[in-house]
Protein backbone atom coordinates (compact mmCIF):
# COMPACT_ATOMS: atom_id res chain seq x y z
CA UNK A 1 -1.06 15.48 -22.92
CA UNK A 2 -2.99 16.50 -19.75
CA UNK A 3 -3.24 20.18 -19.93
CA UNK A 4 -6.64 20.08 -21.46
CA UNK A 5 -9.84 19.15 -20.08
CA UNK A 6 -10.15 16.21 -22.57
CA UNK A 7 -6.60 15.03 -21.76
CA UNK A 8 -8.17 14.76 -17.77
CA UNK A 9 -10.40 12.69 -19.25
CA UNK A 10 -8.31 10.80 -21.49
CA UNK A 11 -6.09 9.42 -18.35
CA UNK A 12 -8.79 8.65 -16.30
CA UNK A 13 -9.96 6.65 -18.92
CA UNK A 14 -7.00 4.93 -19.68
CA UNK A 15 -5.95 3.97 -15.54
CA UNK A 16 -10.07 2.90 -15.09
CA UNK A 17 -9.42 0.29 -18.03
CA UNK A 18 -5.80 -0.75 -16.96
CA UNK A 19 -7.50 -1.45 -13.51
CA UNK A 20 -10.46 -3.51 -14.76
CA UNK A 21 -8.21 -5.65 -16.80
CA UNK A 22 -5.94 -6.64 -13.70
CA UNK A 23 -8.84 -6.71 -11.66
CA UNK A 24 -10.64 -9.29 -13.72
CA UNK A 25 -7.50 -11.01 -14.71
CA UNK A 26 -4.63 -10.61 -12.24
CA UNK A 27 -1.35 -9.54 -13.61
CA UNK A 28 1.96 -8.16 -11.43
CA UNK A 29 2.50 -4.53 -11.87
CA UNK A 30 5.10 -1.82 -11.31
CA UNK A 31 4.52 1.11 -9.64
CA UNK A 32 6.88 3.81 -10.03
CA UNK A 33 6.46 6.90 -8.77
CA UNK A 34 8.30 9.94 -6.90
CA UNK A 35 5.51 11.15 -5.50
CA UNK A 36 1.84 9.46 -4.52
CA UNK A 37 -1.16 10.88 -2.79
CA UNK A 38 -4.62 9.76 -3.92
CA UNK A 39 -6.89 10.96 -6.64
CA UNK A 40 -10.24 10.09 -8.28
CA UNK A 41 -10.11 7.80 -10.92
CA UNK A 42 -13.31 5.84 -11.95
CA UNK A 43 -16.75 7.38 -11.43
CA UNK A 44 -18.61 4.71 -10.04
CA UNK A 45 -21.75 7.00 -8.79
CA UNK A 46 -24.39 4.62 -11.64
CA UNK A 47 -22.49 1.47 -9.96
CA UNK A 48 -21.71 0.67 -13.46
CA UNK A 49 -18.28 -0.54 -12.46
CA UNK A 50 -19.23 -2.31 -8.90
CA UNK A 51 -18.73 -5.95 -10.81
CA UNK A 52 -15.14 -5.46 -9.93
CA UNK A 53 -15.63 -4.50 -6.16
CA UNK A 54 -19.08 -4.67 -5.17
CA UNK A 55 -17.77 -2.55 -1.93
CA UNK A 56 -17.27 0.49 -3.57
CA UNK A 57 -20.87 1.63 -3.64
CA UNK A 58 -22.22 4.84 -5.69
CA UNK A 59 -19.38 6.46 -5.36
CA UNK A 60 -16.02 8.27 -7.21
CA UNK A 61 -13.26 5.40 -6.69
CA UNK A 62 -9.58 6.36 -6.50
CA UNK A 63 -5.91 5.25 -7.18
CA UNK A 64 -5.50 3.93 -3.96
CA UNK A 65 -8.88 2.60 -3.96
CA UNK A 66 -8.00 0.56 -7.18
CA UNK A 67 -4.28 -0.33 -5.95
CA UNK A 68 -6.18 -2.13 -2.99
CA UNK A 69 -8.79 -4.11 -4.85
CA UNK A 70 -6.15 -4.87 -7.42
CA UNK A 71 -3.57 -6.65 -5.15
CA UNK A 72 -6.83 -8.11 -3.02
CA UNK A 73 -8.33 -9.77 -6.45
CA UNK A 74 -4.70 -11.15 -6.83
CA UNK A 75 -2.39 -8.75 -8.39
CA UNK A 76 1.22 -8.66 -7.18
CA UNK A 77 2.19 -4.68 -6.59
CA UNK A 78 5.76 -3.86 -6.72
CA UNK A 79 6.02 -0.35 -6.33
CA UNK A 80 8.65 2.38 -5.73
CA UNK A 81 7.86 5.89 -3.92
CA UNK A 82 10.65 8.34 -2.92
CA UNK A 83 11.36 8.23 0.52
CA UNK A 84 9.37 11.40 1.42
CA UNK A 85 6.66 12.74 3.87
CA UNK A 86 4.72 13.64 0.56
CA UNK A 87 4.33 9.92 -0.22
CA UNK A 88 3.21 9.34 4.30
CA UNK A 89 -0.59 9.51 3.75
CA UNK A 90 -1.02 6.86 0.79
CA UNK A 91 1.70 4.69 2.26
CA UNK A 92 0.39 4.38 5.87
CA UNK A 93 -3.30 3.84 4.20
CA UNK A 94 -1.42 0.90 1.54
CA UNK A 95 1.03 -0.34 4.39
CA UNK A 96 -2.28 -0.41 6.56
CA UNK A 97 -4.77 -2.19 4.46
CA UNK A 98 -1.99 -4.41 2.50
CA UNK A 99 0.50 -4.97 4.96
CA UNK A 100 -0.57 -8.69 5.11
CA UNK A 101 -0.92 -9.07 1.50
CA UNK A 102 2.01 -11.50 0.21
CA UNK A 103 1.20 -9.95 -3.31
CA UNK A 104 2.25 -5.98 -1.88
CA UNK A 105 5.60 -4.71 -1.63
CA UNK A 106 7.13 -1.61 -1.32
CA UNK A 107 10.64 0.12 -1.78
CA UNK A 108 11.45 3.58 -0.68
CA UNK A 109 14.29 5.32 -2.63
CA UNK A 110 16.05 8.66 -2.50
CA UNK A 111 16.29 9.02 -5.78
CA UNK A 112 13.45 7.50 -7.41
CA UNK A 113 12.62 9.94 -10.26
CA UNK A 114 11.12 7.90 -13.08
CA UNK A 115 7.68 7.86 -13.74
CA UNK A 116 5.49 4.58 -14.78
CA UNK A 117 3.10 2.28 -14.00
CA UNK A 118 3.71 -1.54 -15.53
CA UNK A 119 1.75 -4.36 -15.92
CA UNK A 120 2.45 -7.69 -17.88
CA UNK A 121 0.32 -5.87 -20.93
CA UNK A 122 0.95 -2.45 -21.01
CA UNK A 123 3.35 0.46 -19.82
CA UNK A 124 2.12 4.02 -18.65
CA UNK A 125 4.53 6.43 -18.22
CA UNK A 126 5.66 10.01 -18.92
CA UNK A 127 6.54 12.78 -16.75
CA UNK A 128 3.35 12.22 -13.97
CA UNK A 129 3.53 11.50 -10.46
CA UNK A 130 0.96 9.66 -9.05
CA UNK A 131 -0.73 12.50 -7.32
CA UNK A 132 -3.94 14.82 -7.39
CA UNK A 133 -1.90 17.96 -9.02
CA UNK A 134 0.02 15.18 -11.69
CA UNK A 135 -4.03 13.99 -12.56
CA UNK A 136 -5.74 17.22 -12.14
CA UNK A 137 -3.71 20.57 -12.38
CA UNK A 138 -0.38 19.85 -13.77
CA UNK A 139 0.03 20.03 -17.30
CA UNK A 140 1.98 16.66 -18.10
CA UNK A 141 2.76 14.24 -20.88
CA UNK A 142 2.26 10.45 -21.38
CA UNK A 143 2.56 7.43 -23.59
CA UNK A 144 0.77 4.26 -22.89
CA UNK A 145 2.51 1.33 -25.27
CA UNK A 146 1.70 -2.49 -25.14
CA UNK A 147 5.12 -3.10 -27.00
CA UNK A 148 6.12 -6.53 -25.81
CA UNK A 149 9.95 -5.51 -25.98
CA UNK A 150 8.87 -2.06 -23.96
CA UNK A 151 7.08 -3.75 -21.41
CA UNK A 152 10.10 -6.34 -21.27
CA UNK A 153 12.97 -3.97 -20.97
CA UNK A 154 10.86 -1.60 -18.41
CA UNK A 155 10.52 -4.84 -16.09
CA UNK A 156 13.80 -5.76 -16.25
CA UNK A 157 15.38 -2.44 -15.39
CA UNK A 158 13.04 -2.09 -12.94
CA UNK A 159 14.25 -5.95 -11.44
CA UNK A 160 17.76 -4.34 -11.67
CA UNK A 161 17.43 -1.22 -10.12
CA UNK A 162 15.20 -1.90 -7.14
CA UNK A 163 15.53 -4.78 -4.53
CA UNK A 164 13.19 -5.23 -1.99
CA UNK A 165 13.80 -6.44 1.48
CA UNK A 166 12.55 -9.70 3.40
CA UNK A 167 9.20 -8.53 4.99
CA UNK A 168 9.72 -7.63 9.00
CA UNK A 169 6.37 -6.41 10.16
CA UNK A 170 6.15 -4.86 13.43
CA UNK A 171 3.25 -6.61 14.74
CA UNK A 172 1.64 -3.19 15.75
CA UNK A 173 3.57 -0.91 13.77
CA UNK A 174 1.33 -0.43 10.37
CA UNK A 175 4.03 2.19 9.09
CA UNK A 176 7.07 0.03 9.02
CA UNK A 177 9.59 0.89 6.77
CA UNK A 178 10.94 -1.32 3.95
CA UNK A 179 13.78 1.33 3.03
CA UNK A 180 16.06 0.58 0.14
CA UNK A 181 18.32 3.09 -2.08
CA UNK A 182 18.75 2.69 -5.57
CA UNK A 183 21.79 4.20 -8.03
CA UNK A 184 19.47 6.70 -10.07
CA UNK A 185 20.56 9.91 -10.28
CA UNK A 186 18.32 12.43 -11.07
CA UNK A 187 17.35 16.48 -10.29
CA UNK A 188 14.79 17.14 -7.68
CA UNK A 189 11.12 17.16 -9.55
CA UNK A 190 9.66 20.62 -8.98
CA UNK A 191 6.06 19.60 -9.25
CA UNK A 192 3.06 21.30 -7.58
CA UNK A 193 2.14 18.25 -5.37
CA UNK A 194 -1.57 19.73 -3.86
């Protein structure tokens, strides 16, 4: 649970070690997420962690920053936003600085209200978007489980439910679309996104 301090802490914690172990060995991952905007996750400021991107610098590094270096060190990203200006920022930065990755894809949904982020050797989820206010104000609950038949059923559902289009970049159009509707019903998420 995130409403304390320590639980802060705890999630931080837990996405910095997630990302290390598909930096160093490359994995494909779900992400899926209503809502996305970028947040601090590792503090890299004693360049402790600069063995997985030497680029970073003394710095904090964020989601996005991880996303990036993940699907650059080889990671295939699937991952699933709501089809929202909410989610415009982190896309056109992803669609910008992955577009020409073969291991990035992305599919925009309507009503994409499920909450996870898969790789081949664990499963994240609860009721947190991927956002500054889901990391750092909102009080929110999560389970992380390495349950091979978790991890198995998650990834097929996910398969099932969301199907992503043939890549047709725009030569100079960094924000094109790759729009696709799923069948999930859900009530509108009434999260503080900022």
């Amino acid at each position: 649970m995130t409403k304390s301090l320590l639980g802060k802490r705890e999630l931080r914690e837990i996405l910095s070690s997630i990302f290390a172990g598909v930096i160093i060995v490359p994995q494909n991952l779900w992400l899926v997420t209503a809502w996305l905007t970028d947040f601090d996750v590792l503090d890299n400021r004693s360049g402790n962690w600069s063995y997985l991107n030497p680029e970073w610098g003394a710095r904090q590094v964020s989601f996005l920053d991880l996303l990036e270096t993940a699907v650059k060190s080889g990671c295939h990203l699937n991952m699933v936003v709501k089809e929202d200006i909410i989610n415009d920022a982190a896309l056109y930065r992803l669609r910008t600085n992955l577009g020409k990755e073969v291991g990035f894809r992305i599919c925009e949904s309507q009503e994409v209200h499920i909450k996870g982020f898969l790789t081949e050797s664990c499963f994240l989820k609860g009721s947190m978007n991927f956002t500054y206010s889901g990391a750092n104000k909102n009080e929110e609950m999560l389970s992380l489980t390495g349950d091979e038949h978790q991890l198995s059923s998650a990834r097929i559902e996910f398969k099932e439910f969301y199907q992503f289009k043939p890549r047709e970049i725009e030569p100079n159009n960094p924000i094109n679309n790759h729009k696709h509707v799923s069948n999930i019903e859900d009530d509108e998420d009434e999260h503080d996104f900022f």
